[in-house]
Each structure stands twice: as structure tokens, then as C-alpha cells.
Protein backbone atom coordinates (compact mmCIF):
# COMPACT_ATOMS: atom_id res chain seq x y z
CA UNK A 1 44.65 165.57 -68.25
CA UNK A 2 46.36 164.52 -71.43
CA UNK A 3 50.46 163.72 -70.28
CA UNK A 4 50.60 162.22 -73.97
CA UNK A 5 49.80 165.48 -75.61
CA UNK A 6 52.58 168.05 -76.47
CA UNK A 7 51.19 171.33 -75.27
CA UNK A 8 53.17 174.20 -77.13
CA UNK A 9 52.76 177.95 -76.07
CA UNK A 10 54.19 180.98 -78.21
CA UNK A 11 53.71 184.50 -78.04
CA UNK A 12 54.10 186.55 -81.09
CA UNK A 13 53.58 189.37 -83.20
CA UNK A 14 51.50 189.17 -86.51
CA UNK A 15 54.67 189.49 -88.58
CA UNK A 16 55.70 185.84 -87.32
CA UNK A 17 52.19 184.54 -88.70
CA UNK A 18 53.92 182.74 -91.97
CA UNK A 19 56.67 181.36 -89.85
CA UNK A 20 54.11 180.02 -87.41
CA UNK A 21 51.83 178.38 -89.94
CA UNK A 22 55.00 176.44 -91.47
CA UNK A 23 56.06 175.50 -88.30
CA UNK A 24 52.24 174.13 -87.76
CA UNK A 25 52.90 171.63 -90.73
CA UNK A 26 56.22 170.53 -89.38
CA UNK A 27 55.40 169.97 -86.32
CA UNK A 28 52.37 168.01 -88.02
CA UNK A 29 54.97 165.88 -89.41
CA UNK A 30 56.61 164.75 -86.09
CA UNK A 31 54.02 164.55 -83.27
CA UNK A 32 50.47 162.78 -83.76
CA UNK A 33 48.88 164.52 -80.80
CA UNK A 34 49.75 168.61 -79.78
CA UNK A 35 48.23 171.65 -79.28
CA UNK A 36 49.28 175.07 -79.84
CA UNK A 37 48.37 178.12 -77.49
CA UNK A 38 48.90 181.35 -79.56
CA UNK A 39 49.73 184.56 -77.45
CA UNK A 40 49.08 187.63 -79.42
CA UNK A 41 48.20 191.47 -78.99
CA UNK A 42 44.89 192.46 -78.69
CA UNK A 43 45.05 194.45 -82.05
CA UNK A 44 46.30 191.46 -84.10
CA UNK A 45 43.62 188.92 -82.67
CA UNK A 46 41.12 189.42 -85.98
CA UNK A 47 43.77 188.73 -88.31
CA UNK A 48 45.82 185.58 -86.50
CA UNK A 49 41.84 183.86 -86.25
CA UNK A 50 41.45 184.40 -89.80
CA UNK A 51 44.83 182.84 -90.96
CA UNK A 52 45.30 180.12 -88.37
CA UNK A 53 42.22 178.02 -88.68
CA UNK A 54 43.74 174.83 -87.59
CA UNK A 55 41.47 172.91 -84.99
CA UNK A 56 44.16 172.25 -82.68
CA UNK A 57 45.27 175.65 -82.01
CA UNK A 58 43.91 178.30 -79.89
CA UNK A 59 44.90 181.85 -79.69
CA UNK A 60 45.04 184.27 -76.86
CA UNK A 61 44.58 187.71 -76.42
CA UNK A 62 48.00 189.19 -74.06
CA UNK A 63 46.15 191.47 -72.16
CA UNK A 64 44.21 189.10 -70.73
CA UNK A 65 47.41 188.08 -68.95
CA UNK A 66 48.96 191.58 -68.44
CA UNK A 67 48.15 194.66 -70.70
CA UNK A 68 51.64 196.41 -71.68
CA UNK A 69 50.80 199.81 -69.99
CA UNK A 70 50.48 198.08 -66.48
CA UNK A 71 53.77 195.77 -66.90
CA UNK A 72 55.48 199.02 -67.90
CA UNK A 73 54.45 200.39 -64.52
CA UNK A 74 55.40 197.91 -62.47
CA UNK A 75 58.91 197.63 -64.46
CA UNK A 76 59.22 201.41 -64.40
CA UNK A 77 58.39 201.69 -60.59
CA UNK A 78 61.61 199.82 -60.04
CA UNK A 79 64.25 200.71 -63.28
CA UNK A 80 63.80 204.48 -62.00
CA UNK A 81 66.06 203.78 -59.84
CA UNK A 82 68.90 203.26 -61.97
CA UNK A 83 70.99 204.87 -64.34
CA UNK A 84 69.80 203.17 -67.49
CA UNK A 85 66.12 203.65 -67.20
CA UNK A 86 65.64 206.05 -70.46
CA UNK A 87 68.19 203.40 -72.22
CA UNK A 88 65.90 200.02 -71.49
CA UNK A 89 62.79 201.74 -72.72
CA UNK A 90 62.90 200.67 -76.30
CA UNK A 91 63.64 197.35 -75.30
CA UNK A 92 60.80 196.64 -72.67
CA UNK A 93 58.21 194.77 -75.13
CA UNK A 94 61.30 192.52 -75.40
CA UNK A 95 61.06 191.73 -71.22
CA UNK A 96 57.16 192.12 -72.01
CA UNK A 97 56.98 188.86 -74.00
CA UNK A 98 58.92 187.04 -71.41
CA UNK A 99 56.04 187.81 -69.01
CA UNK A 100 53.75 186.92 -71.00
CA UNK A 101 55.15 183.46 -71.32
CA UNK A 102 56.11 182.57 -67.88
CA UNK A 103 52.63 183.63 -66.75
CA UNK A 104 51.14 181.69 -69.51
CA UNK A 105 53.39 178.61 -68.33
CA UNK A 106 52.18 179.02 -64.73
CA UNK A 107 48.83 179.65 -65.16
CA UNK A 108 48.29 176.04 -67.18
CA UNK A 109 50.80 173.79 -65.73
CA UNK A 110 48.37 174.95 -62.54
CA UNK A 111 45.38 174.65 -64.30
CA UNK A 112 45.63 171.77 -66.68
CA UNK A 113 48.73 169.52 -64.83
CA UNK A 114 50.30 169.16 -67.97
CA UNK A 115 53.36 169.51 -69.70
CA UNK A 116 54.58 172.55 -71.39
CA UNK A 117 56.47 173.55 -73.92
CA UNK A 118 58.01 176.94 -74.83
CA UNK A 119 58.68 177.84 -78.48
CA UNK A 120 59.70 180.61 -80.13
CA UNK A 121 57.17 182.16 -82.70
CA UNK A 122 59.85 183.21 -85.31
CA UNK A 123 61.68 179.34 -85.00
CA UNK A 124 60.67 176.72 -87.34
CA UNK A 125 60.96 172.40 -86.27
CA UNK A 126 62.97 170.72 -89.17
CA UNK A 127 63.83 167.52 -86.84
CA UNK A 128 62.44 165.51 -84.80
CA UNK A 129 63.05 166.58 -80.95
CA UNK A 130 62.10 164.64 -78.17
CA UNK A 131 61.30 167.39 -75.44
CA UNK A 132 59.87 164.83 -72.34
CA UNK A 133 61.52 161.27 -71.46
CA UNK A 134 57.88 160.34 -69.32
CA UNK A 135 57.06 162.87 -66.92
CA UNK A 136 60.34 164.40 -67.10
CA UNK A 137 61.93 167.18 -68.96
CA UNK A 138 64.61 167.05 -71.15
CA UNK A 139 67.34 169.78 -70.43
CA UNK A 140 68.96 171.35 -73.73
CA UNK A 141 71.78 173.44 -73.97
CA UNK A 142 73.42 175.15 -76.32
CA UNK A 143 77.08 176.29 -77.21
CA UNK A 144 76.10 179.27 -79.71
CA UNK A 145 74.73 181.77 -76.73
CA UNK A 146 76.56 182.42 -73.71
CA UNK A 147 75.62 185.84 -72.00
CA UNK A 148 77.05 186.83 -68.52
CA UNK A 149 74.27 189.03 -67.78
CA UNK A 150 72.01 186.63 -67.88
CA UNK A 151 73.38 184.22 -65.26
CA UNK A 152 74.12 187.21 -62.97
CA UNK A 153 70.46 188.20 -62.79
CA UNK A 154 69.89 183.96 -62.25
CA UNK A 155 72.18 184.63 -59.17
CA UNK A 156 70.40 187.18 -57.33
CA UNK A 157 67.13 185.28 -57.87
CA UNK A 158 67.86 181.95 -57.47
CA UNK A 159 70.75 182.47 -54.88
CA UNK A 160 73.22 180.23 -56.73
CA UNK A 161 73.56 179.03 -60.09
CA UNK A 162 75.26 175.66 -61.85
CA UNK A 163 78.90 175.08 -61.07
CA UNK A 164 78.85 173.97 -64.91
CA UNK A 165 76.50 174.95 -67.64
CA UNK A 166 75.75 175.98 -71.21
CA UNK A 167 73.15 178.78 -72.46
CA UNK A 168 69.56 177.49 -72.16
CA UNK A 169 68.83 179.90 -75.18
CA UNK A 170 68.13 177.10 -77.32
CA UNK A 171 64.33 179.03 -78.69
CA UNK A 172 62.84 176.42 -76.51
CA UNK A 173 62.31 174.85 -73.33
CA UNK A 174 60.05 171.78 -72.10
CA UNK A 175 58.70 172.73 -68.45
CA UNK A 176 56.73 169.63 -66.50
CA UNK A 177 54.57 170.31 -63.15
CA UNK A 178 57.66 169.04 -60.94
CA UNK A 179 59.96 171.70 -63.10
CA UNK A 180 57.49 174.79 -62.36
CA UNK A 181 56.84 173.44 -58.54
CA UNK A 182 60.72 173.87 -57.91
CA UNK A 183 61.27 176.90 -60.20
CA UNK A 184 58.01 178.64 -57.62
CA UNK A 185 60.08 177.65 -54.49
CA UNK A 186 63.04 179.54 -55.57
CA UNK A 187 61.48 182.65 -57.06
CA UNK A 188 59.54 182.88 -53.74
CA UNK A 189 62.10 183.07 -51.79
CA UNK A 190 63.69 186.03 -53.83
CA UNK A 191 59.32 187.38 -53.91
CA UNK A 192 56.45 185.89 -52.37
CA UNK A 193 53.78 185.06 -54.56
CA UNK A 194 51.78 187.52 -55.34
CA UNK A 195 47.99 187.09 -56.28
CA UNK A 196 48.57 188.38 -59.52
CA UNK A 197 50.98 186.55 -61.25
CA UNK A 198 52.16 188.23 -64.10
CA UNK A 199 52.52 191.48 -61.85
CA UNK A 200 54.82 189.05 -60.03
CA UNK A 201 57.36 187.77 -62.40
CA UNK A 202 57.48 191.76 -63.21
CA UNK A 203 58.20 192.78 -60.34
CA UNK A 204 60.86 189.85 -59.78
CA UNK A 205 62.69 190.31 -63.32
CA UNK A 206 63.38 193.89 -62.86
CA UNK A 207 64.02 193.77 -58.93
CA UNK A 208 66.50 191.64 -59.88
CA UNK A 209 67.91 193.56 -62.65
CA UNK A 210 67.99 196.60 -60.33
CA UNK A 211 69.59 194.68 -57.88
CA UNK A 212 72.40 193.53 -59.75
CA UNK A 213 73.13 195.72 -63.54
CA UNK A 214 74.67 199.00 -62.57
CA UNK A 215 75.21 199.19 -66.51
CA UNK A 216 72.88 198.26 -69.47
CA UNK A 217 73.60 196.39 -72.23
CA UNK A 218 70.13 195.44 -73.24
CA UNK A 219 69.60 192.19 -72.16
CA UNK A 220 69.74 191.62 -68.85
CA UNK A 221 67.07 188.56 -68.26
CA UNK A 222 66.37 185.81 -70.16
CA UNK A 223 63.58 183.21 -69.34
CA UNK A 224 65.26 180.40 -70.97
CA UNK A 225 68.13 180.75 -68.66
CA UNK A 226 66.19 181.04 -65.66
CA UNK A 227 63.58 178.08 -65.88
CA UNK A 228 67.10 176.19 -67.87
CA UNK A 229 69.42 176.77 -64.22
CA UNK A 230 66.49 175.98 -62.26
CA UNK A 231 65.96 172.80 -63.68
CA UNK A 232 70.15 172.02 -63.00
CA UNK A 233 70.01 173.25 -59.98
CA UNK A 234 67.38 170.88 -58.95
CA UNK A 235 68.24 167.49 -61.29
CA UNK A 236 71.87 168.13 -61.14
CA UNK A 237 72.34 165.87 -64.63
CA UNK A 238 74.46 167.89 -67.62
CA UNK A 239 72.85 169.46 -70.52
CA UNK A 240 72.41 167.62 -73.95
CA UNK A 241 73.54 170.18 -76.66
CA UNK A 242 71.66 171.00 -79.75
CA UNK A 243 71.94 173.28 -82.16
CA UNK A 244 69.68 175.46 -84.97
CA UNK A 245 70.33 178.14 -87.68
CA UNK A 246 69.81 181.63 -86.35
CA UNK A 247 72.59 183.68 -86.85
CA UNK A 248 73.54 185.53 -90.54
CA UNK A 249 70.53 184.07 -92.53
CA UNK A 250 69.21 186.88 -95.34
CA UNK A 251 66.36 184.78 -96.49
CA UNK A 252 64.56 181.66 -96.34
CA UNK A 253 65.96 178.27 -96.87
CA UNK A 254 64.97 176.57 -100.18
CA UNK A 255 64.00 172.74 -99.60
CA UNK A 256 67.22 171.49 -101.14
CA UNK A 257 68.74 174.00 -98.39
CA UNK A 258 67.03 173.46 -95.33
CA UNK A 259 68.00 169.01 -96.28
CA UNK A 260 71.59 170.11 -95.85
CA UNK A 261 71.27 171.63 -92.44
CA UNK A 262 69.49 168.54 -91.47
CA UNK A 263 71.64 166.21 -92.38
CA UNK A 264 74.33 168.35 -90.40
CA UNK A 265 71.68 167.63 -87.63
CA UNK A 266 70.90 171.02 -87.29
CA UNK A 267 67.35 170.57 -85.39
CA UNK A 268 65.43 174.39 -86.38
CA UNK A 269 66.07 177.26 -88.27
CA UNK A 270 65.00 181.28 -86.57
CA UNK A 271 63.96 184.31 -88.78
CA UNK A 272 64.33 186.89 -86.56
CA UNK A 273 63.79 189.44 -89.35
CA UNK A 274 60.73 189.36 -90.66
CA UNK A 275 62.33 191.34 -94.11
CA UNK A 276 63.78 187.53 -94.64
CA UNK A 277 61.02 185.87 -95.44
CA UNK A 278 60.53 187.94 -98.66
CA UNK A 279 63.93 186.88 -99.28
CA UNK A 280 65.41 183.36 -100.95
CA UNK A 281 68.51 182.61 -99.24
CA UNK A 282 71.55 182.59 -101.14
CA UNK A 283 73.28 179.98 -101.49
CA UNK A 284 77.81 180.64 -101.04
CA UNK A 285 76.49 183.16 -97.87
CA UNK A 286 74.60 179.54 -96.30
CA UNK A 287 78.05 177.74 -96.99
CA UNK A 288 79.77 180.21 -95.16
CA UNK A 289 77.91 179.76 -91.96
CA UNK A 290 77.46 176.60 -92.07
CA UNK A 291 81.69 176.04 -92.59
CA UNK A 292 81.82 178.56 -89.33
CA UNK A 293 79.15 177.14 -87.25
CA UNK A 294 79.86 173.38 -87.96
CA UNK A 295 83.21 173.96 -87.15
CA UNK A 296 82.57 175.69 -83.96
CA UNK A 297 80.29 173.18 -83.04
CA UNK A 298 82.66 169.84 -82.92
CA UNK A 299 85.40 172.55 -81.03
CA UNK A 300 82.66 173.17 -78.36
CA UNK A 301 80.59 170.38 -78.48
CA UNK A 302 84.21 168.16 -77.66
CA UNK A 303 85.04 170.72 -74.91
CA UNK A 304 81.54 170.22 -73.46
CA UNK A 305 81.91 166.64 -73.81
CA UNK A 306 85.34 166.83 -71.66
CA UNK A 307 83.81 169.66 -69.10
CA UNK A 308 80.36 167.48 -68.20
CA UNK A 309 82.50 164.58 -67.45
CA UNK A 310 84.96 166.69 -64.97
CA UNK A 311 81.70 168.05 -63.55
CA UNK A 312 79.26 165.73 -63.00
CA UNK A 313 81.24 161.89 -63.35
């Protein structure tokens, strides 16, 4: 056991390859001792060994941990019974990757006793970020995401959810032993444990999407919520917000770029397109969001300051 080392697990496509090499060297920059756990189809494993020779990253083949045809099953057996279940097709490798990392997270926090963290392949470290105080996780929160759907399906599986929060969705989230030992106690008491894990979490995400989504508006579960209102549930101790560029970006960031949305203390930046990156970004679109978002932040991060003092002083 290592508790020094920053463990980091993302599960990707071979598009994100680029991203994931530049977010290598960043996170180079900031943390002496990590390891990164790469999570990738069976048909891209050739090509992500041949690019991402670094000695402190390993790479994993997904259906190792659950092949796609098996999860789509399992979530089939159960969306069949509702009235969406031709609609959520397209978007199942989207609840596919989710498996793939909560399985991932349980089967080495169990293994290893070690901290985890969570990162999204298509997100790239620009700050320093300090994910663990000691054996404890740090709980993030951001004001940009807030979907309802979300916390509903947190309800039925958790059986409660914060009387105050923030979206989790933050493209990360730091998970200790003591965070995954609670966050087992409440999903088996919506599921036992199953033998097979990854068949488990399955079954739970879309028994619980069944059980409360009579309509469909594509995203009905998110991971970063659950193991996010877990973690409140249990520490009861307010969010800290952060906040990255996602939203409205048509390229990459130059250098000279990427220094002003650090020193606006913006801590990542997410290419969910993977058309940007053969794009520069220009420059008066940047200003734009950056006027829009900054803004929004101080207005939310204030009312957040206001709202965790009424809630947990």
C-alpha cells in the first residue's frame, strides 16, 4: 500500500488519446508520485500501448470488467419495461462508461486499499488540486451543472439525499476506502451485492432509473452525483466549489490562453469534441465565455457562500 501515491483511473475512447497524453505532462507538473489506470475498448488496446509509453501508466482492456453486449442485457432486461427503451439506446455506451468506472473503483480500493481518483479522459489539469486532506476525501462541487434527474435517481437508491448541495459533476471525484465502504452500505440496501460486480451497479443504475423516470431526457444517472451525495450524506460538511472550462470551446487553448483562465482560477479545461482539437481557439468567442461564466460564478459562488452557512453553521 502506497496512501502517498495519487492513483488516477479513466476510461476512454482512442479519440481522447492526445488529450490524455497532455494531461500526463500536467499532471507531471503537480504531483511527484501517481499512477494512471487507462480503461479502454478491446479494439483500441494496440494503439493506446503504442502511444502511451509512460512507465507509470497502465492500460486496461473494458471487457475484462464487463463486455458491452452483456451490460446491454442486463440494462435492457430492465428499460423494457418502460416507455423510453428504443429512445435510451443510442445513449447506453454513455451509462456503459459509468460502469466501467465504478467497477474499476471497487475492484482496487478492495484490492489495493488505496485511494482513488476519478478523471475524466477528455479533461485536462491546468492547476494544482489537492484531491485528499490525509486519508480523507475532499468533496467538490460545482455551480455550472445542476440536473434534477440526477438527484431523483440518488433518491431511490440512496433513500434520501442532501438537504443542501451543488452538482458533483465537477469531471472528477477523489474516493478513499472509508468513502466506497459507506457508498457499498447504501447501494446494498437498494441491491445486495452481487458476485459480479459490474453486473451489479447495472442492474442498480437502471432499476433505479426504471423505478423512478417515467420520461427520458437522456441522462438519467450520473456517477459523480451518486458517489458526490454519498459522501454528504455520510460527512455532512458543505462542498468546496471549483470550477473548469467546458462549455462553448471550438478549439484548443493557446498557452497565452489557457494563463488567462488560470489566473481566473479556473482549475481544468474539457474537450468534449474531439473535432476541437484540430481547432485553435479563437480568441473574442474565449472572452465571451469567460465574461459569462466569471460572472455567473461570483453570483453563485456568493449565493453558495450564504446557503452553506444557513445549512450547515
Amino acid at each position: 500500500m502506497d496512501f502517498d501515491k495519487l492513483n488516477i483511473c479513466q476510461v476512454t475512447l482512442s479519440g481522447n488519446i492526445d488529450i490524455i497524453k497532455r494531461n500526463y505532462l500536467n499532471f507531471k507538473q503537480f504531483y511527484n508520485n501517481f499512477q494512471i489506470f487507462i480503461i479502454c475498448p478491446n479494439a483500441d488496446l494496440k494503439k493506446f500501448k503504442e502511444e502511451l509509453k509512460f512507465t507509470n501508466l497502465q492500460i486496461y482492456d473494458e471487457d475484462k470488467i464487463i463486455k458491452f453486449d452483456r451490460f446491454q442485457e442486463i440494462a435492457n432486461s430492465i428499460l423494457k419495461k418502460t416507455n423510453y427503451y428504443e429512445k435510451i439506446q443510442d445513449r447506453l455506451g454513455w451509462y456503459y462508461q459509468q460502469v466501467l468506472k465504478l467497477t474499476f473503483m471497487y475492484n482496487f480500493i478492495k484490492l489495493h486499499n488505496e485511494k482513488l481518483l476519478i478523471w475524466d479522459a477528455d479533461t485536462i489539469i491546468l492547476k494544482k488540486i489537492k484531491f485528499f486532506d490525509n486519508e480523507k476525501s475532499i468533496t467538490y462541487g460545482t455551480t455550472n451543472e445542476f440536473f434534477k434527474a440526477y438527484y431523483a435517481t440518488n433518491k431511490t437508491i440512496l433513500g434520501e439525499i442532501p438537504k443542501y448541495f451543488v452538482s458533483s459533476v465537477c469531471q472528477f471525484s477523489a474516493v478513499t476506502p472509508n468513502d466506497l465502504k459507506n457508498l457499498l452500505s447504501k447501494l446494498s440496501n437498494f441491491e445486495p451485492l452481487k458476485k459480479d460486480t459490474a453486473e451489479w451497479f447495472t442492474s442498480i443504475i437502471f432499476e433505479a432509473i426504471n423505478k423512478t423516470h417515467k420520461e427520458y431526457n437522456g441522462s438519467l444517472f450520473s456517477e459523480y452525483e451518486l458517489i458526490g451525495h454519498a459522501k454528504l450524506l455520510k460527512n455532512r460538511k458543505p462542498q468546496i466549489l471549483i470550477s473548469g472550462i467546458r462549455e462553448g470551446l471550438d478549439g484548443v487553448l493557446s498557452n497565452f490562453q489557457e494563463n488567462i483562465i488560470k489566473m481566473l482560477n479556473y482549475k481544468h479545461v474539457t474537450y468534449e469534441n474531439v473535432n476541437q482539437l484540430d481547432n485553435k481557439q479563437n480568441f473574442i468567442p474565449l472572452i465571451k465565455i469567460l465574461i459569462k461564466k466569471t460572472s455567473n460564478k461570483i453570483y453563485r459562488g456568493l449565493k453558495h457562500f450564504f446557503l452553506k452557512k444557513y445549512n450547515y453553521d
